[in-house]
C-alpha atoms as a PDB file:
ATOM      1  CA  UNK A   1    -130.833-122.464   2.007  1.00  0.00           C
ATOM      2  CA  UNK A   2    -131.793-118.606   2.545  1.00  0.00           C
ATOM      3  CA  UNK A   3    -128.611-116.732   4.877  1.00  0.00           C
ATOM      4  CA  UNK A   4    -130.647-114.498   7.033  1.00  0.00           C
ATOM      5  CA  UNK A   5    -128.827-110.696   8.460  1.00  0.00           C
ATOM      6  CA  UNK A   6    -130.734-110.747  11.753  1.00  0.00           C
ATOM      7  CA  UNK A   7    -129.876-107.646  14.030  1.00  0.00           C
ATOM      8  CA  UNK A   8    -132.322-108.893  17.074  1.00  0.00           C
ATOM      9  CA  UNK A   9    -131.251-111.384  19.980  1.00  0.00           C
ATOM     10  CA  UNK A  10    -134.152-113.319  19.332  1.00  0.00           C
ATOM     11  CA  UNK A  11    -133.713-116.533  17.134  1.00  0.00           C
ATOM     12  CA  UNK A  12    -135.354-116.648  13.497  1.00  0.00           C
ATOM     13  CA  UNK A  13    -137.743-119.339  13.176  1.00  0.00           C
ATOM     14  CA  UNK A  14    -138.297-119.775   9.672  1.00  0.00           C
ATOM     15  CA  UNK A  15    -140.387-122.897  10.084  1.00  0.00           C
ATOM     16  CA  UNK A  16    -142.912-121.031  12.776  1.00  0.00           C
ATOM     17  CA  UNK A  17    -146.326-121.061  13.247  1.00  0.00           C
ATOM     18  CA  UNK A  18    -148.978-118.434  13.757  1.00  0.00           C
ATOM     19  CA  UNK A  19    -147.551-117.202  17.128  1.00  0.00           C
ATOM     20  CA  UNK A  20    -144.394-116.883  16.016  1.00  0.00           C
ATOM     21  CA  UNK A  21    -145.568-114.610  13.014  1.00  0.00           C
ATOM     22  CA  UNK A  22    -147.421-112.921  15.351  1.00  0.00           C
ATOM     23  CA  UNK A  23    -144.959-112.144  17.512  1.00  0.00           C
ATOM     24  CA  UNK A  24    -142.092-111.266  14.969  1.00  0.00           C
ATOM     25  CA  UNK A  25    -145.316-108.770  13.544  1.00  0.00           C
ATOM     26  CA  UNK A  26    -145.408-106.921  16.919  1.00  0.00           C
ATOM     27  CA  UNK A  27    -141.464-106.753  17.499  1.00  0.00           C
ATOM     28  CA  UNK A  28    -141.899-104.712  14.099  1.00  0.00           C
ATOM     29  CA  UNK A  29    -144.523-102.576  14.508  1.00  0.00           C
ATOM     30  CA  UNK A  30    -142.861 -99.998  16.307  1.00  0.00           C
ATOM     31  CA  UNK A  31    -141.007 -99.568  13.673  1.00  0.00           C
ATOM     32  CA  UNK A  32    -143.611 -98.586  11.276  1.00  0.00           C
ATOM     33  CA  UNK A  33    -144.367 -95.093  10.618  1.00  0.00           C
ATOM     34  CA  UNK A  34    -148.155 -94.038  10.253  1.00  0.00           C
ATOM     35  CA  UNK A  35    -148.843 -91.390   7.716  1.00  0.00           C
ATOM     36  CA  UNK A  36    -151.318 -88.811   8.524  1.00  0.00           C
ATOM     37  CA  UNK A  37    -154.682 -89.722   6.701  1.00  0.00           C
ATOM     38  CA  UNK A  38    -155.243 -87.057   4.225  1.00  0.00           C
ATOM     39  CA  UNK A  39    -159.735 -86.270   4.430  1.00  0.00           C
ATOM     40  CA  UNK A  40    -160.799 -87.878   1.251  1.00  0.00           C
ATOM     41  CA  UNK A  41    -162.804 -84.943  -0.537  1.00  0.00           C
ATOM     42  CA  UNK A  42    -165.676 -85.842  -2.443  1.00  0.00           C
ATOM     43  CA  UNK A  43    -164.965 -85.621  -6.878  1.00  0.00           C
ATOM     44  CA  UNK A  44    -167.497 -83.637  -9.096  1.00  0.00           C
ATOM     45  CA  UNK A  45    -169.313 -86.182 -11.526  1.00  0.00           C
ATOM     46  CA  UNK A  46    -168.534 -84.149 -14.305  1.00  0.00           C
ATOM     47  CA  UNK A  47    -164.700 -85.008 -13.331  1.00  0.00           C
ATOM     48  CA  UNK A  48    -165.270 -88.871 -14.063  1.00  0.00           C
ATOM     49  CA  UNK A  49    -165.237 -90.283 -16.891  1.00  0.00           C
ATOM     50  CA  UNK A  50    -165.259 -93.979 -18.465  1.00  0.00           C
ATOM     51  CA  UNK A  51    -162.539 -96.713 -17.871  1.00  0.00           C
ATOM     52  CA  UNK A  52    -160.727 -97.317 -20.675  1.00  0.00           C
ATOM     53  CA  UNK A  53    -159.604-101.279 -20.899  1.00  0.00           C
ATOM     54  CA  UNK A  54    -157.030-102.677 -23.789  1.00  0.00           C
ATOM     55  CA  UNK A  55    -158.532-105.331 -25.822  1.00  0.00           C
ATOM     56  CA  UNK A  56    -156.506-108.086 -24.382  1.00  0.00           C
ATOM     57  CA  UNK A  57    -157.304-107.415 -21.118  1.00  0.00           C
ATOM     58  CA  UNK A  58    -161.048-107.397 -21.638  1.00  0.00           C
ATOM     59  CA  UNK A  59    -160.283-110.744 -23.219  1.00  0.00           C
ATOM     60  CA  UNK A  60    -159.220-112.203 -20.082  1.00  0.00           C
ATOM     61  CA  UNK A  61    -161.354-110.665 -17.793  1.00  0.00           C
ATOM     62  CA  UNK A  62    -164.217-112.202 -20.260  1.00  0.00           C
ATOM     63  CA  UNK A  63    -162.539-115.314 -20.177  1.00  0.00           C
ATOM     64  CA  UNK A  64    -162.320-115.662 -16.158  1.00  0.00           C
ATOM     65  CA  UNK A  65    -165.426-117.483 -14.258  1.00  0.00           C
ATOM     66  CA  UNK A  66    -167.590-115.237 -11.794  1.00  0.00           C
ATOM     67  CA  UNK A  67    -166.884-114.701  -7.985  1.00  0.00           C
ATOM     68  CA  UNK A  68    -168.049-118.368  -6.242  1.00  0.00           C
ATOM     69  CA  UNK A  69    -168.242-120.278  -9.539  1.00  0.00           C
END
């Protein structure tokens, strides 16, 4: 069994449902700081360049079945 620190008056229901997840979600967003979005700027071709990928893990990315197999 998990001991839970709680620092709220509401009771933990560890066994809740979707409303209860949804409600412990917006008790906590307050909490959560936004960080400003940074304006993506667009990347000069001649900046990219290939993706390099260890032997192994083109192995089992070869090995894996396709999206809806």
């Amino acid at each position: 069994m998990t001991n839970i620190d709680v620092h709220t008056s509401t009771p933990v229901d560890l066994e809740g449902d979707l409303a209860s997840l949804r409600g412990d979600c917006a008790r906590m967003a307050p909490h959560w700081a936004v960080p400003d979005r940074a304006a993506a700027r667009p990347v000069s071709p001649s900046l990219i360049h290939g993706v390099s990928v260890p032997p192994s893990s083109a192995r089992l990315l070869d090995a894996m079945s396709e999206y809806g197999d």
